[in-house]
C-alpha atoms as a PDB file:
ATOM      1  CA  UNK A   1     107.770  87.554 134.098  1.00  0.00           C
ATOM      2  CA  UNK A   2     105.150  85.094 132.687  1.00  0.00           C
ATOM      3  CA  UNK A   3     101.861  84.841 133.486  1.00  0.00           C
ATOM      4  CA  UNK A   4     102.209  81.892 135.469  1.00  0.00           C
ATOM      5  CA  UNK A   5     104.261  83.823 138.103  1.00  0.00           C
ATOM      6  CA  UNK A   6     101.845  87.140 137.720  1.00  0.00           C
ATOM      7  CA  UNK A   7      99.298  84.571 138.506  1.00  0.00           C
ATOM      8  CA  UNK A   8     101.488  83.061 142.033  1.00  0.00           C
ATOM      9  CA  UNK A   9     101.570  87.168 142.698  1.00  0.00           C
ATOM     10  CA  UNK A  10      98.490  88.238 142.743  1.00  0.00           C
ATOM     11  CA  UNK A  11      97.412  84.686 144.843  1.00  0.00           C
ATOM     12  CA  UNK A  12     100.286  85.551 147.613  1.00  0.00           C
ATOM     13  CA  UNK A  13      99.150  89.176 147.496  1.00  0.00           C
ATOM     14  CA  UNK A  14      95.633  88.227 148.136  1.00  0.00           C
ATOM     15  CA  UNK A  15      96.532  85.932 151.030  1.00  0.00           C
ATOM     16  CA  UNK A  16      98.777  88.673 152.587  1.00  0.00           C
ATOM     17  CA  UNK A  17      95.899  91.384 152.400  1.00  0.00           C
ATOM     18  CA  UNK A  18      93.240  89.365 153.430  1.00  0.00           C
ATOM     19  CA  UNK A  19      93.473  86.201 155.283  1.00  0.00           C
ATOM     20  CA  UNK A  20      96.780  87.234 157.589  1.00  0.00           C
ATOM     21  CA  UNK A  21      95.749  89.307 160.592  1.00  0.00           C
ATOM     22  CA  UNK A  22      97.765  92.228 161.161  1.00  0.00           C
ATOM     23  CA  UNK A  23      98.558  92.831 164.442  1.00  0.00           C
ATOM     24  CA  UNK A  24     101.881  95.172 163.879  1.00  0.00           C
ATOM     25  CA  UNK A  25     101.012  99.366 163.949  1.00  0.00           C
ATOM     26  CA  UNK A  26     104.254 100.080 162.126  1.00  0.00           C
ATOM     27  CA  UNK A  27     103.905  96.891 159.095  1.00  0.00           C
ATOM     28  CA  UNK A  28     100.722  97.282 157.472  1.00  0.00           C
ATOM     29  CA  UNK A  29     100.402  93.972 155.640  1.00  0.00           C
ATOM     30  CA  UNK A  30      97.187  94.892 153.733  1.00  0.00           C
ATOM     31  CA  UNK A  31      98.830  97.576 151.731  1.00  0.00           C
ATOM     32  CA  UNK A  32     101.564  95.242 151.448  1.00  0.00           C
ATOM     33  CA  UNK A  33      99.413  92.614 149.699  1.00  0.00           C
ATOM     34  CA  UNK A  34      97.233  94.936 147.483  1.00  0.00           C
ATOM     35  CA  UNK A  35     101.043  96.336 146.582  1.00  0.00           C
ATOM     36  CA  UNK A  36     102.261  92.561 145.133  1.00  0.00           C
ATOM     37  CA  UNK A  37      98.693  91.724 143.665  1.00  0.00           C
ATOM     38  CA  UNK A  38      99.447  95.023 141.281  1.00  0.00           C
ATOM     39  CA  UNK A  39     102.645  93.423 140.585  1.00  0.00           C
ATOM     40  CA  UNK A  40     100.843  90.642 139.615  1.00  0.00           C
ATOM     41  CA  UNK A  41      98.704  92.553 137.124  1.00  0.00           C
ATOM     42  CA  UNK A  42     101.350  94.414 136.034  1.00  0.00           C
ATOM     43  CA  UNK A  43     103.858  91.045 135.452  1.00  0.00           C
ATOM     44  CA  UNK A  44     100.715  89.625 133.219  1.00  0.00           C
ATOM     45  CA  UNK A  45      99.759  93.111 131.532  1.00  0.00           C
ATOM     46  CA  UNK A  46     103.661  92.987 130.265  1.00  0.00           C
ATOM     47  CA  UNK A  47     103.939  89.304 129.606  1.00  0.00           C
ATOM     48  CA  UNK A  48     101.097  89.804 127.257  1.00  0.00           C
ATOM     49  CA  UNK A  49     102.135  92.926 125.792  1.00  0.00           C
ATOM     50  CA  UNK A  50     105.522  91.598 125.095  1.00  0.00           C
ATOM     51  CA  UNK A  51     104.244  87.998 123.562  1.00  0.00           C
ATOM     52  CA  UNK A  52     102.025  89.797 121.599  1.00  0.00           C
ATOM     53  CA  UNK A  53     103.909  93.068 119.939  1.00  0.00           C
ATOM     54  CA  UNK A  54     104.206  92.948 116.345  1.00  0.00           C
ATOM     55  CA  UNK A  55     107.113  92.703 114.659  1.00  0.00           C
ATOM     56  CA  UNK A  56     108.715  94.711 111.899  1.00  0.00           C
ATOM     57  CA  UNK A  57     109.383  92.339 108.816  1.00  0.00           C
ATOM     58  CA  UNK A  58     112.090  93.490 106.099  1.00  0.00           C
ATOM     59  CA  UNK A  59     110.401  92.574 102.692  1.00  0.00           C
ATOM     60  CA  UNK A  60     112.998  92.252 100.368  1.00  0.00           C
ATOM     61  CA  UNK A  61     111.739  93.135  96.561  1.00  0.00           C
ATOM     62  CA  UNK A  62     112.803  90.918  93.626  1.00  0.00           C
ATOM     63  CA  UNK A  63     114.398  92.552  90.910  1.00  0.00           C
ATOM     64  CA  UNK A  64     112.285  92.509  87.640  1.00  0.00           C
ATOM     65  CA  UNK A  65     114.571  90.305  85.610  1.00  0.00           C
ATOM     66  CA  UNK A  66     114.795  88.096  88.303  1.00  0.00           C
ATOM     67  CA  UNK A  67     110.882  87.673  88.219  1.00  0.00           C
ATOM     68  CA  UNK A  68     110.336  87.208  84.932  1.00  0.00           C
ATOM     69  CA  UNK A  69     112.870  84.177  84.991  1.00  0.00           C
ATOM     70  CA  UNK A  70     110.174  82.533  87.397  1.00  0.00           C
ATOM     71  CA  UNK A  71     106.982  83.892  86.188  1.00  0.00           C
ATOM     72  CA  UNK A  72     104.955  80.863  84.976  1.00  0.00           C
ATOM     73  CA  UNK A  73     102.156  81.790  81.904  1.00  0.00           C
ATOM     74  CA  UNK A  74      99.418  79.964  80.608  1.00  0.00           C
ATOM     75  CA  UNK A  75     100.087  78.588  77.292  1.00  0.00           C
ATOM     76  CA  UNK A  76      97.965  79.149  74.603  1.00  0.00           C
ATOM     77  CA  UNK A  77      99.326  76.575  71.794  1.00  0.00           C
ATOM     78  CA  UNK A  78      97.241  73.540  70.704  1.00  0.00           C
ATOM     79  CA  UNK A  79      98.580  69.838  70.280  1.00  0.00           C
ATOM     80  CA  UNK A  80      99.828  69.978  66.714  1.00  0.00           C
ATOM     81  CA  UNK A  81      98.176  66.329  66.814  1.00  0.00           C
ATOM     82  CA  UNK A  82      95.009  65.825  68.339  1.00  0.00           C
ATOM     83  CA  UNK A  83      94.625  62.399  70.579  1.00  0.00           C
ATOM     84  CA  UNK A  84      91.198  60.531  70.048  1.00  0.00           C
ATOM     85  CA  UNK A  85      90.084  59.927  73.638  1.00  0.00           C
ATOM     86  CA  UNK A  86      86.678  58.429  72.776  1.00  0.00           C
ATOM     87  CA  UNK A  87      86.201  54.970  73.958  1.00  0.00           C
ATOM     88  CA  UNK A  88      85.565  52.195  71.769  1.00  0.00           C
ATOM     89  CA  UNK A  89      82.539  50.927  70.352  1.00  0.00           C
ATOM     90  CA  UNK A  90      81.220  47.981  72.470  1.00  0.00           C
ATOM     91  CA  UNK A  91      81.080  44.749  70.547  1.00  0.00           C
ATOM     92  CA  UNK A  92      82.711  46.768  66.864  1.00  0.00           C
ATOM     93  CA  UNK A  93      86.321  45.452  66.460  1.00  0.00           C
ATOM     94  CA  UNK A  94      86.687  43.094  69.358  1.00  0.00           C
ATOM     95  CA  UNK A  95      85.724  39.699  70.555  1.00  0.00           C
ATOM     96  CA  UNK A  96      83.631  39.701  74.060  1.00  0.00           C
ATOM     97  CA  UNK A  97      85.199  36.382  75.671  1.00  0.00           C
ATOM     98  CA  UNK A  98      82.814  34.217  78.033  1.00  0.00           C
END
């Protein structure tokens, strides 16, 4: 049951307990209607229970060779050449065209 029908329930109930007169001795209709708005409740307690339950998750562990295949380390080595990134000197070495 969703909570969309839990919802009708509880609506219909209400209706039947309180805005239909009850004119039979042997049918009570109020009981009836208090009866299907627990439904109600109950349909939306256990739609929400059931959406909501956590569920058990098998973790599967990686063997140790495995990970060290993958494991990614910082390296520590330096360029055996370093590259000059310094810009040039404006106006030493080059012609400024106009």
């Amino acid at each position: 049951m969703r909570i969309g029908a839990g919802i009708a329930l509880i609506v219909i109930g209400a209706v039947i307990a309180f805005a239909v007169r009850d004119t039979s001795d042997t049918f009570n209709l109020t009981a009836l209607g208090i009866i299907i708005m627990l439904g109600g409740a109950a349909g939306i307690w256990l739609s929400y229970h059931l959406a909501n339950r956590r569920t058990h998750v098998d973790r599967e562990v990686m063997d140790v060779d495995v990970e060290r295949q993958y494991r990614t380390e910082a390296t520590s080595r330096v360029a055996e050449d370093p590259i000059d990134v310094t810009p040039p000197q404006r106006g030493v070495g080059h012609r400024h065209h106009r």
